[in-house]
N, C-alpha and C. Protein backbone atom coordinates (compact mmCIF):
# COMPACT_ATOMS: atom_id res chain seq x y z
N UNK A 1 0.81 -1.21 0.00
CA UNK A 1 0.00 0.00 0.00
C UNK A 1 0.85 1.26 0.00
N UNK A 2 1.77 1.25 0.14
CA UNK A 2 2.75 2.15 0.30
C UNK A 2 2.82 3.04 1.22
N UNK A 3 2.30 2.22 2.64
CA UNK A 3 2.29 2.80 3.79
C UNK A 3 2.79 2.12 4.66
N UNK A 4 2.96 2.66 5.71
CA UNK A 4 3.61 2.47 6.99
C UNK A 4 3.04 0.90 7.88
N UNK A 5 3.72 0.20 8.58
CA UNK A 5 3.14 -0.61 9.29
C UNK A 5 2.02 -0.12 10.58
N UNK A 6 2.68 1.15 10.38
CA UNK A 6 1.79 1.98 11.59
C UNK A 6 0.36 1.99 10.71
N UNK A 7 0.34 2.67 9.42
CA UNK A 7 -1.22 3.03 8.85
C UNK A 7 -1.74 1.83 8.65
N UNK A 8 -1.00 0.88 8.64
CA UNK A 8 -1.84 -0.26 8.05
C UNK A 8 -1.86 -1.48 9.46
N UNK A 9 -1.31 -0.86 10.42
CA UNK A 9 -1.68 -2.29 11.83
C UNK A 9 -3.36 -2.26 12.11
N UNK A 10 -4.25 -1.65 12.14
CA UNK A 10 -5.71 -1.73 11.82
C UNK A 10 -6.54 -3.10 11.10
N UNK A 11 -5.88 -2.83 9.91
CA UNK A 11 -5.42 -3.98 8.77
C UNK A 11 -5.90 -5.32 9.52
N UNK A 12 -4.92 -6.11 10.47
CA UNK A 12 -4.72 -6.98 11.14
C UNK A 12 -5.88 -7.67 11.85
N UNK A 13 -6.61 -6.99 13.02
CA UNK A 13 -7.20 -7.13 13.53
C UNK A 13 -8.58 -6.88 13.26
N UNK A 14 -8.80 -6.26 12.03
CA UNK A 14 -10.04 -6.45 11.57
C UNK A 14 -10.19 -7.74 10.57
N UNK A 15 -9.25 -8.08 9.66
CA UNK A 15 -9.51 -9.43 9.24
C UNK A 15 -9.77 -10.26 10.09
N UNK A 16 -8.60 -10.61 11.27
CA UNK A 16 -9.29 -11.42 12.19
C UNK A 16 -10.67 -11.49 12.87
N UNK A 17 -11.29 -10.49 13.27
CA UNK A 17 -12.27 -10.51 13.51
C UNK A 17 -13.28 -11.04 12.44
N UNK A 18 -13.24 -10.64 10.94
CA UNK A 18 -13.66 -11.24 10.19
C UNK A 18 -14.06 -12.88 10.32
N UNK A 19 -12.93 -13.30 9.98
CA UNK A 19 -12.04 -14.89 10.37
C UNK A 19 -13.03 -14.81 11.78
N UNK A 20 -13.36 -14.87 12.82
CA UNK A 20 -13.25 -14.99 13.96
C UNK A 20 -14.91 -15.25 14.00
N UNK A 21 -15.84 -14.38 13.50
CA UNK A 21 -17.04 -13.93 13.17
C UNK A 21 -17.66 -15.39 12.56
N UNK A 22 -16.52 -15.46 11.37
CA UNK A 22 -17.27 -16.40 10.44
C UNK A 22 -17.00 -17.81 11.60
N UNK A 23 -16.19 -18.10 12.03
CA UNK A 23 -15.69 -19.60 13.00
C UNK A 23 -16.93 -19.23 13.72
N UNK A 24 -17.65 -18.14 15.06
CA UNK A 24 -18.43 -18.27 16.06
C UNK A 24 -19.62 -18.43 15.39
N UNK A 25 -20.03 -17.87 14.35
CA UNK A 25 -21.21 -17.54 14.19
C UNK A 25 -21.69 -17.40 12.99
N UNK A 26 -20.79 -17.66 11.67
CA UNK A 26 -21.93 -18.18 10.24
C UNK A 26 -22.40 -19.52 9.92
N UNK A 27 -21.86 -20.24 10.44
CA UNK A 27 -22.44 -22.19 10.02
C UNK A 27 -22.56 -22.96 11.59
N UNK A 28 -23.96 -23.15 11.06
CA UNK A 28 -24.37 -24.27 12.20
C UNK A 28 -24.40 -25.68 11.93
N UNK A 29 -23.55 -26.71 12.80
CA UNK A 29 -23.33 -28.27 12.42
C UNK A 29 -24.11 -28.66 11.44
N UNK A 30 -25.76 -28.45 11.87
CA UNK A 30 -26.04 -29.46 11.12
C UNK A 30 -27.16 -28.60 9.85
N UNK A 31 -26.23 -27.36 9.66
CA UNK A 31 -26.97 -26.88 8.39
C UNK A 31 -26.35 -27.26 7.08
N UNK A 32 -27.11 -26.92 6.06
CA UNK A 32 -26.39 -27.84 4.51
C UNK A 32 -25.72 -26.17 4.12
N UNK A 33 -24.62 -26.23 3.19
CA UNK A 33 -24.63 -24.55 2.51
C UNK A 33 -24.36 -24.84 1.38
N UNK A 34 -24.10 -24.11 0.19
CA UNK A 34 -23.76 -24.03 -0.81
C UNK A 34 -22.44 -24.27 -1.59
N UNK A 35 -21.48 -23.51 0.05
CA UNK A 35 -20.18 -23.80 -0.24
C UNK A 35 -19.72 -24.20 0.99
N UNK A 36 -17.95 -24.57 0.55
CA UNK A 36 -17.91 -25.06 2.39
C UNK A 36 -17.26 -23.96 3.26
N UNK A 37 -17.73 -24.86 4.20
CA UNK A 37 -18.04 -23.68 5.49
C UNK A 37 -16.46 -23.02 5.71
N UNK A 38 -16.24 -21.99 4.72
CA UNK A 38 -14.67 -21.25 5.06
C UNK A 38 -15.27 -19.85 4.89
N UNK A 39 -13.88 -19.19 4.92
CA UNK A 39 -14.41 -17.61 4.75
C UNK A 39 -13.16 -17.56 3.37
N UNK A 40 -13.34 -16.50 2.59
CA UNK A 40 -12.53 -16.17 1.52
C UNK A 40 -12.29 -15.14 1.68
N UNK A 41 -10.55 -14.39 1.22
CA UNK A 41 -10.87 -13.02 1.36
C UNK A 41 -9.93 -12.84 -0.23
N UNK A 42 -9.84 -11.57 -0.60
CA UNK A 42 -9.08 -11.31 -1.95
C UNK A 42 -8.92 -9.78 -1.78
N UNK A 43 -7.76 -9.83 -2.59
CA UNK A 43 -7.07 -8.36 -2.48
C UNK A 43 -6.94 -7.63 -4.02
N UNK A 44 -6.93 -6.72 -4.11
CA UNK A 44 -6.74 -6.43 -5.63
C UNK A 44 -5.90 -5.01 -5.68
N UNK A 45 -4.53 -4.83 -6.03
CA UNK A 45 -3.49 -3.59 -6.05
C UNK A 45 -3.82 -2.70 -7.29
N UNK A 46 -4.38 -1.78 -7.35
CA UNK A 46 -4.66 -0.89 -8.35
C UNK A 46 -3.64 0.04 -7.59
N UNK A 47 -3.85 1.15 -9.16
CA UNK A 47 -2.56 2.65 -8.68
C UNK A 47 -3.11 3.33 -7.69
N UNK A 48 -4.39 3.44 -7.09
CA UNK A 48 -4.79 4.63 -6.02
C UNK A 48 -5.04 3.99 -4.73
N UNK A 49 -5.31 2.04 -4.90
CA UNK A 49 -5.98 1.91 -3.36
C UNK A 49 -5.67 0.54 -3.68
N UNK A 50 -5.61 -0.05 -2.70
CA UNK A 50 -5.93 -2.04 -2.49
C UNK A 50 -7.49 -2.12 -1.93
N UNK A 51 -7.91 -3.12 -3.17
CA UNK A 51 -9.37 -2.95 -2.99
C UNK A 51 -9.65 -4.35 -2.00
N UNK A 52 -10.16 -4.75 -0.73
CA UNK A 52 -10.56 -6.02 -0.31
C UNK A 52 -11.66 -6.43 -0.55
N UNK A 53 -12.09 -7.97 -0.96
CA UNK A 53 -13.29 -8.44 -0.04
C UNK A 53 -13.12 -9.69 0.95
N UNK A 54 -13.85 -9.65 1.87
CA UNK A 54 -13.87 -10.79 2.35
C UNK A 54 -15.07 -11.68 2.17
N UNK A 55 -15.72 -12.90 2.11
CA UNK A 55 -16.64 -13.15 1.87
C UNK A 55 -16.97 -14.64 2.95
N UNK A 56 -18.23 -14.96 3.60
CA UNK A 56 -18.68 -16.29 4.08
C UNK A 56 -19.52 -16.41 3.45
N UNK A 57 -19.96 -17.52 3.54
CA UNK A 57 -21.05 -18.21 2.75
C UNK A 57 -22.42 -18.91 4.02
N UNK A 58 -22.16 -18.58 4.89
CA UNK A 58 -23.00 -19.20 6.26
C UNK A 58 -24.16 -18.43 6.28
N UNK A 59 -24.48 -18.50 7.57
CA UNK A 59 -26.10 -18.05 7.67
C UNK A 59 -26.40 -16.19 7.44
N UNK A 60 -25.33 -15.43 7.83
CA UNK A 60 -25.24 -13.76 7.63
C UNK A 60 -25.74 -13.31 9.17
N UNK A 61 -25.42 -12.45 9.21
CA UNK A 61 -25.71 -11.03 10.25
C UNK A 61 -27.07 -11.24 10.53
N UNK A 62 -28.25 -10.85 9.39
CA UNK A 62 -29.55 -10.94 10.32
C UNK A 62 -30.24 -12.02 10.53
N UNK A 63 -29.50 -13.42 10.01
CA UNK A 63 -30.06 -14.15 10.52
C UNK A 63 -29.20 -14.45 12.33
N UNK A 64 -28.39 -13.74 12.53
CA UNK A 64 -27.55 -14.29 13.49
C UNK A 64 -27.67 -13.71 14.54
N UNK A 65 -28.22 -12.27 14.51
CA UNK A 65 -28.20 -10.98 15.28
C UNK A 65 -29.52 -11.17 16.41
N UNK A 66 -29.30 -11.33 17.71
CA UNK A 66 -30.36 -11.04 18.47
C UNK A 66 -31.35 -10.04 18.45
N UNK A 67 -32.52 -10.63 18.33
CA UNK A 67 -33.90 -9.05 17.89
C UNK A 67 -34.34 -9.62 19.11
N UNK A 68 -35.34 -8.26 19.05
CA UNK A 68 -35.83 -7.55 20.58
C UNK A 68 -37.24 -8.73 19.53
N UNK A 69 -38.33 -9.08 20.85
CA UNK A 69 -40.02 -9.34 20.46
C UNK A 69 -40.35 -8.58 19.48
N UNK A 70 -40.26 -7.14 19.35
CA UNK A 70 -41.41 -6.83 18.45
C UNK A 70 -40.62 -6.40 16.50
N UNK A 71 -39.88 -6.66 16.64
CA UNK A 71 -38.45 -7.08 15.67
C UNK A 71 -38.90 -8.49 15.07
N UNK A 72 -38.93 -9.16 15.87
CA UNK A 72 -39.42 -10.24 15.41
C UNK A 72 -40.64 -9.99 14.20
N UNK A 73 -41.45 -9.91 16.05
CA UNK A 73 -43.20 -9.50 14.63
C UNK A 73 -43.02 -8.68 13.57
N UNK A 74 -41.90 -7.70 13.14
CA UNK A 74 -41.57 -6.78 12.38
C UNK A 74 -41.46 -7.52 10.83
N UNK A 75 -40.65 -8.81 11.62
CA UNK A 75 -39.91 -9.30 10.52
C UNK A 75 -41.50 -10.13 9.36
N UNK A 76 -41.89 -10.43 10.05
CA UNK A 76 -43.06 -11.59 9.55
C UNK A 76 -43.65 -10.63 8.47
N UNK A 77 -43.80 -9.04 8.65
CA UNK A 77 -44.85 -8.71 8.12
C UNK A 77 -43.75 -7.49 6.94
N UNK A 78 -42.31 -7.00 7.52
CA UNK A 78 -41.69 -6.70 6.18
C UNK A 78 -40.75 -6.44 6.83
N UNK A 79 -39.33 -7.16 6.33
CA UNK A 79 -38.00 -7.56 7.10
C UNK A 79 -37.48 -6.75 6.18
N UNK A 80 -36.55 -6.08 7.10
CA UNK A 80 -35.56 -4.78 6.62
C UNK A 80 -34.31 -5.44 7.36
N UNK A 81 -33.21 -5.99 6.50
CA UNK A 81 -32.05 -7.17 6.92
C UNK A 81 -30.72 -5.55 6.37
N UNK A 82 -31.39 -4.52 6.30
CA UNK A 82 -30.45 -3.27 6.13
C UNK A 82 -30.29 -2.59 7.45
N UNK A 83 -31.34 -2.66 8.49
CA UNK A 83 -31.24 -2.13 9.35
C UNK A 83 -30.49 -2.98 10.47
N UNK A 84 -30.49 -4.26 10.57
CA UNK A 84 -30.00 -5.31 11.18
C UNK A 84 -28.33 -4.79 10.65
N UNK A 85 -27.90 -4.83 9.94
CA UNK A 85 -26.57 -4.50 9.40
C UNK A 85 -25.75 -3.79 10.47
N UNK A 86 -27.04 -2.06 10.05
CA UNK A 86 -26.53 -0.93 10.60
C UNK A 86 -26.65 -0.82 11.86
N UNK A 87 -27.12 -1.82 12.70
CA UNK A 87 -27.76 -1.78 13.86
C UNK A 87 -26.11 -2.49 14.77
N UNK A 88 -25.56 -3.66 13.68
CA UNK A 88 -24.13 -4.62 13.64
C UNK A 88 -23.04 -3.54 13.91
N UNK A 89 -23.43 -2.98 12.76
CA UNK A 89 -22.06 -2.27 12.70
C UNK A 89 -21.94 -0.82 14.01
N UNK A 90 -23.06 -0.37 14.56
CA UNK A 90 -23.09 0.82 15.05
C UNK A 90 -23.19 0.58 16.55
N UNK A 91 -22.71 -0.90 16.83
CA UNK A 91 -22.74 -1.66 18.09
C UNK A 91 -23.32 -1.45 19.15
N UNK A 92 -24.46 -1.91 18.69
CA UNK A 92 -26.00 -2.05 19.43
C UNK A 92 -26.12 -3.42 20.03
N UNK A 93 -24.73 -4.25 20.05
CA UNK A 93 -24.56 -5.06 20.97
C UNK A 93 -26.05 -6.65 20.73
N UNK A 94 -25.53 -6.85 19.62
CA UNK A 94 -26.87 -7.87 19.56
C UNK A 94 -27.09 -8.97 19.48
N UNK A 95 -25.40 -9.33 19.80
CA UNK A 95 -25.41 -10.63 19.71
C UNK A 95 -24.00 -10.98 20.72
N UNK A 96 -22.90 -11.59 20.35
CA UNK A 96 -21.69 -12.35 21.60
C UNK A 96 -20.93 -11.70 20.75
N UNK A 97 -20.91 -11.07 19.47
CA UNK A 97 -19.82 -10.85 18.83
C UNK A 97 -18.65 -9.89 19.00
N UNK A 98 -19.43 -9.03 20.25
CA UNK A 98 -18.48 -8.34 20.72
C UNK A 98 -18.05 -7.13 20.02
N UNK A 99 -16.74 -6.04 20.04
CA UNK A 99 -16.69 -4.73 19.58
C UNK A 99 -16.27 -4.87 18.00
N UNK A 100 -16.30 -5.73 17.75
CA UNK A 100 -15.58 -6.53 16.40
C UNK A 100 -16.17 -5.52 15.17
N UNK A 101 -17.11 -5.66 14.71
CA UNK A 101 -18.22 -4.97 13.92
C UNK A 101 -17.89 -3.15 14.22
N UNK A 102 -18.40 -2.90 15.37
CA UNK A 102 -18.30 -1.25 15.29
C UNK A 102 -17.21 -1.27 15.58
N UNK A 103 -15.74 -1.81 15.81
CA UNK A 103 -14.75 -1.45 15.53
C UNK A 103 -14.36 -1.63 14.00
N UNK A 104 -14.32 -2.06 13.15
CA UNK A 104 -14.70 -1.61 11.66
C UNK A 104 -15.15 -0.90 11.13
N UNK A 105 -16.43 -0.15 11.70
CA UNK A 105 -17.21 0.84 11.57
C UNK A 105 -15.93 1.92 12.02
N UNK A 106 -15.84 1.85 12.88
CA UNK A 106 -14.95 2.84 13.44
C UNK A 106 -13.77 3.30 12.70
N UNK A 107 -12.91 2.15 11.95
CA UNK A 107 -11.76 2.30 11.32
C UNK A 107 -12.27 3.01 10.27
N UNK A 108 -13.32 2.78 9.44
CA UNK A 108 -14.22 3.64 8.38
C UNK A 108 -14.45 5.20 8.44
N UNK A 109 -14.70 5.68 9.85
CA UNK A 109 -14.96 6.76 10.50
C UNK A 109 -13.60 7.67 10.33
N UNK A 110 -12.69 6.89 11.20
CA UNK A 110 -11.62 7.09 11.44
C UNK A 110 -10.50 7.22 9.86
N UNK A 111 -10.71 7.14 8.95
CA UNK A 111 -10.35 6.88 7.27
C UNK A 111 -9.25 5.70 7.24
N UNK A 112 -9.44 5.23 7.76
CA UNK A 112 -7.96 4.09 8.10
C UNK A 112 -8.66 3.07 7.04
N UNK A 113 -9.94 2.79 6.43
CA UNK A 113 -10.55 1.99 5.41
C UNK A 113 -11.58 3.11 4.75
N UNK A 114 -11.98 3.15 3.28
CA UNK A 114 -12.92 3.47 3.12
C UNK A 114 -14.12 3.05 1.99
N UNK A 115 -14.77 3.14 1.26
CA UNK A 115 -15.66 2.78 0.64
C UNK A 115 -15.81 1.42 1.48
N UNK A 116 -15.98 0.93 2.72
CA UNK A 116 -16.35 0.62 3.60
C UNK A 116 -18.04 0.03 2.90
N UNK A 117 -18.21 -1.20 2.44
CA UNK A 117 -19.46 -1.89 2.22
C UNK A 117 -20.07 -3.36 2.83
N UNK A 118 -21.48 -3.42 3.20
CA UNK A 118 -21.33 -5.30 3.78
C UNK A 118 -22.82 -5.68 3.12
N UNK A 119 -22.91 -6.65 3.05
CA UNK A 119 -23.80 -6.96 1.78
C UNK A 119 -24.35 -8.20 2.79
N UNK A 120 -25.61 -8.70 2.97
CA UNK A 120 -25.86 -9.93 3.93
C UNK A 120 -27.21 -10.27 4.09
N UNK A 121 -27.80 -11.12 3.92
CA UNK A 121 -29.28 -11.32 3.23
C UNK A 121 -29.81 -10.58 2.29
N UNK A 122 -30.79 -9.98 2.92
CA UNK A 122 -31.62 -8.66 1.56
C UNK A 122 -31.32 -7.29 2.16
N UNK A 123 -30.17 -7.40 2.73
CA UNK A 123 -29.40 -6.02 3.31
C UNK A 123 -28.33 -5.42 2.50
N UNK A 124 -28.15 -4.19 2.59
CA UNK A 124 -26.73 -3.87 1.97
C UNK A 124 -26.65 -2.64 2.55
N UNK A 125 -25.67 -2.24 3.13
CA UNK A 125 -24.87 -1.33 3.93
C UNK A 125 -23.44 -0.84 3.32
N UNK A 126 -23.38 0.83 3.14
CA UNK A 126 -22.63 0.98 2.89
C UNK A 126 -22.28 2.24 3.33
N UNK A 127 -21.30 2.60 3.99
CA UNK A 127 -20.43 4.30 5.13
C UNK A 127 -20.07 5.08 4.17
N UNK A 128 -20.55 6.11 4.09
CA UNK A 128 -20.08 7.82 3.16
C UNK A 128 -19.18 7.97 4.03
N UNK A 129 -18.04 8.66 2.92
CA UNK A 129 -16.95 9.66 3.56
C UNK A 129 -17.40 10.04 4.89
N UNK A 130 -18.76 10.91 5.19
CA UNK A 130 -19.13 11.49 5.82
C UNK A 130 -19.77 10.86 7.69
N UNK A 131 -19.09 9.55 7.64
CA UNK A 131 -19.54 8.18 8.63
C UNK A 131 -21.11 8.09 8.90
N UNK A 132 -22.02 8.86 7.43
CA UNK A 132 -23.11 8.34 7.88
C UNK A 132 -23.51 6.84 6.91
N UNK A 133 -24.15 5.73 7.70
CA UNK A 133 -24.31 4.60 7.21
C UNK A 133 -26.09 4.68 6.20
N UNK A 134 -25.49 4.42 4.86
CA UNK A 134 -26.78 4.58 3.79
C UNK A 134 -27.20 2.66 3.82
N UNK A 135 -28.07 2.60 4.26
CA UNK A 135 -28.91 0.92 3.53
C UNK A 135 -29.46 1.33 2.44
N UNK A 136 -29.85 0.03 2.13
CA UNK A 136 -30.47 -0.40 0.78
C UNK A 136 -31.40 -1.97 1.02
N UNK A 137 -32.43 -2.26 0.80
CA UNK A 137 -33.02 -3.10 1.16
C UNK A 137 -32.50 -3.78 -0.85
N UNK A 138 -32.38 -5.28 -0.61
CA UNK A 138 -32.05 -5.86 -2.10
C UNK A 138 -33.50 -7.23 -2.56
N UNK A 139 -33.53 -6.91 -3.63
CA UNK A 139 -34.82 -7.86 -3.97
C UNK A 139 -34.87 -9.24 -3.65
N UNK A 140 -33.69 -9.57 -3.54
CA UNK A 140 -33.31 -11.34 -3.58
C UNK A 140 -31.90 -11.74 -2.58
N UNK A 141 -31.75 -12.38 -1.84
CA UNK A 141 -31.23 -12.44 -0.65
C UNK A 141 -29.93 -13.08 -1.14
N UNK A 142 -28.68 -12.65 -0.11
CA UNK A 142 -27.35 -12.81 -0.66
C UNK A 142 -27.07 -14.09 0.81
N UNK A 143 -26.81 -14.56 0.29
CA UNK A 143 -26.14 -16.05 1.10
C UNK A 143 -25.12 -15.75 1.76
N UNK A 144 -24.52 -15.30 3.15
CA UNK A 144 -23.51 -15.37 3.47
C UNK A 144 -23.55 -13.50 4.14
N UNK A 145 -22.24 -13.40 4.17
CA UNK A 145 -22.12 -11.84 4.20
C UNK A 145 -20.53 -11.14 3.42
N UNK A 146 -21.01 -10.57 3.08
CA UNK A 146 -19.49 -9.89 2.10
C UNK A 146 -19.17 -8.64 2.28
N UNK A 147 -17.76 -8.49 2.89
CA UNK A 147 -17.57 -7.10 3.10
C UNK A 147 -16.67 -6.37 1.83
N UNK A 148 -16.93 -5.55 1.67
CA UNK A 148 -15.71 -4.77 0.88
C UNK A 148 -15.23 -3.50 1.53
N UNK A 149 -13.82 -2.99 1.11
CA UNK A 149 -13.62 -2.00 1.58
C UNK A 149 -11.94 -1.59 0.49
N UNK A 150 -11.65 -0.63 0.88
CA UNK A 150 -10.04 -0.33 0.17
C UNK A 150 -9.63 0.48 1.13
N UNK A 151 -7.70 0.94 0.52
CA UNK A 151 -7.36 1.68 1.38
C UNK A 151 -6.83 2.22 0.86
N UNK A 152 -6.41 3.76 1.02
CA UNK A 152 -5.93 4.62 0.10
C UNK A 152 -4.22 4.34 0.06
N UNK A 153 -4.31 4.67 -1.38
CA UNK A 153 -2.65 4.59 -1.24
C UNK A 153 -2.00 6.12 -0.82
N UNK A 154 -0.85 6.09 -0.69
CA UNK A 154 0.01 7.33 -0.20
C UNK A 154 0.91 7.81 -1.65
N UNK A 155 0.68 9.14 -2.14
CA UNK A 155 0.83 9.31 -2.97
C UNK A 155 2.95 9.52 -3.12
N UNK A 156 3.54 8.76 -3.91
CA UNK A 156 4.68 8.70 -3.87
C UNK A 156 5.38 9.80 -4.25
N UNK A 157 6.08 10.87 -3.89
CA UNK A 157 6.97 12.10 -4.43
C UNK A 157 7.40 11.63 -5.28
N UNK A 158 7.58 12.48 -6.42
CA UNK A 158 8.57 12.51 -7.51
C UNK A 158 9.66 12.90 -7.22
């Protein structure tokens, strides 16, 4: 990236958490999935940024996320899996997963990542420059959860 171990130690500990997320809490023993139960991640070096994704294929965020009773009944009658996201990331504490999530959020805030996106049932979440979080409700449900994000490169002196 053409930065420092300092700009990029952030880096570290949010993959893991990634990694960490997908082991506690996307595949249950005795569910079937599509793919096997790993997490993937990929990097891509363009001239301005390293673009990431990471991706699971398990159950996602709102199926995983503790809802309050009337969340529930919410869901039966029109499930918004965008607000569950933003609810993840803005650590509203909703499940065991701990600061993991809004510390990502945070690194986003903080510009240490940006175009900052997570994609996870019929949810999609994605952080403006500006750290406000825009959803998007999606027609047809995404299997798993997928984050993307990049990081700026440091522009090299001539």
């Amino acid at each position: 990236c053409d930065k420092t171990i300092l700009n990029t130690k952030r880096l570290y500990p949010m993959i893991i958490e990634l990694m960490t997320n997908t082991h506690q809490h996307a595949y249950e023993p005795q569910e079937t999935h599509t793919m096997m139960c790993n997490w993937y991640i990929f990097a891509q070096d363009t001239d301005e940024v390293v673009h990431f994704v990471f991706l699971d294929t398990g159950l996602g965020i709102p199926k995983t996320v503790s809802k309050r009773f009337w969340e529930k009944i919410k869901d039966w009658l029109n499930k918004n899996d965008a607000l569950y996201l933003k609810s993840a990331l803005q650590g509203e504490f909703r499940s065991e997963r701990g600061k993991g999530l809004p510390g990502i959020y945070e690194d986003a805030c903080a510009s240490s990542i940006c175009n900052l996106s997570v994609i996870s049932g019929k949810g999609k979440c994605f952080v403006r420059e500006d750290t406000v979080i825009e959803t998007e409700c999606l027609s047809k449900a995404f299997e798993g959860t997928l984050f993307t994000w990049d990081i700026l490169k440091q522009e090299v002196p001539a």
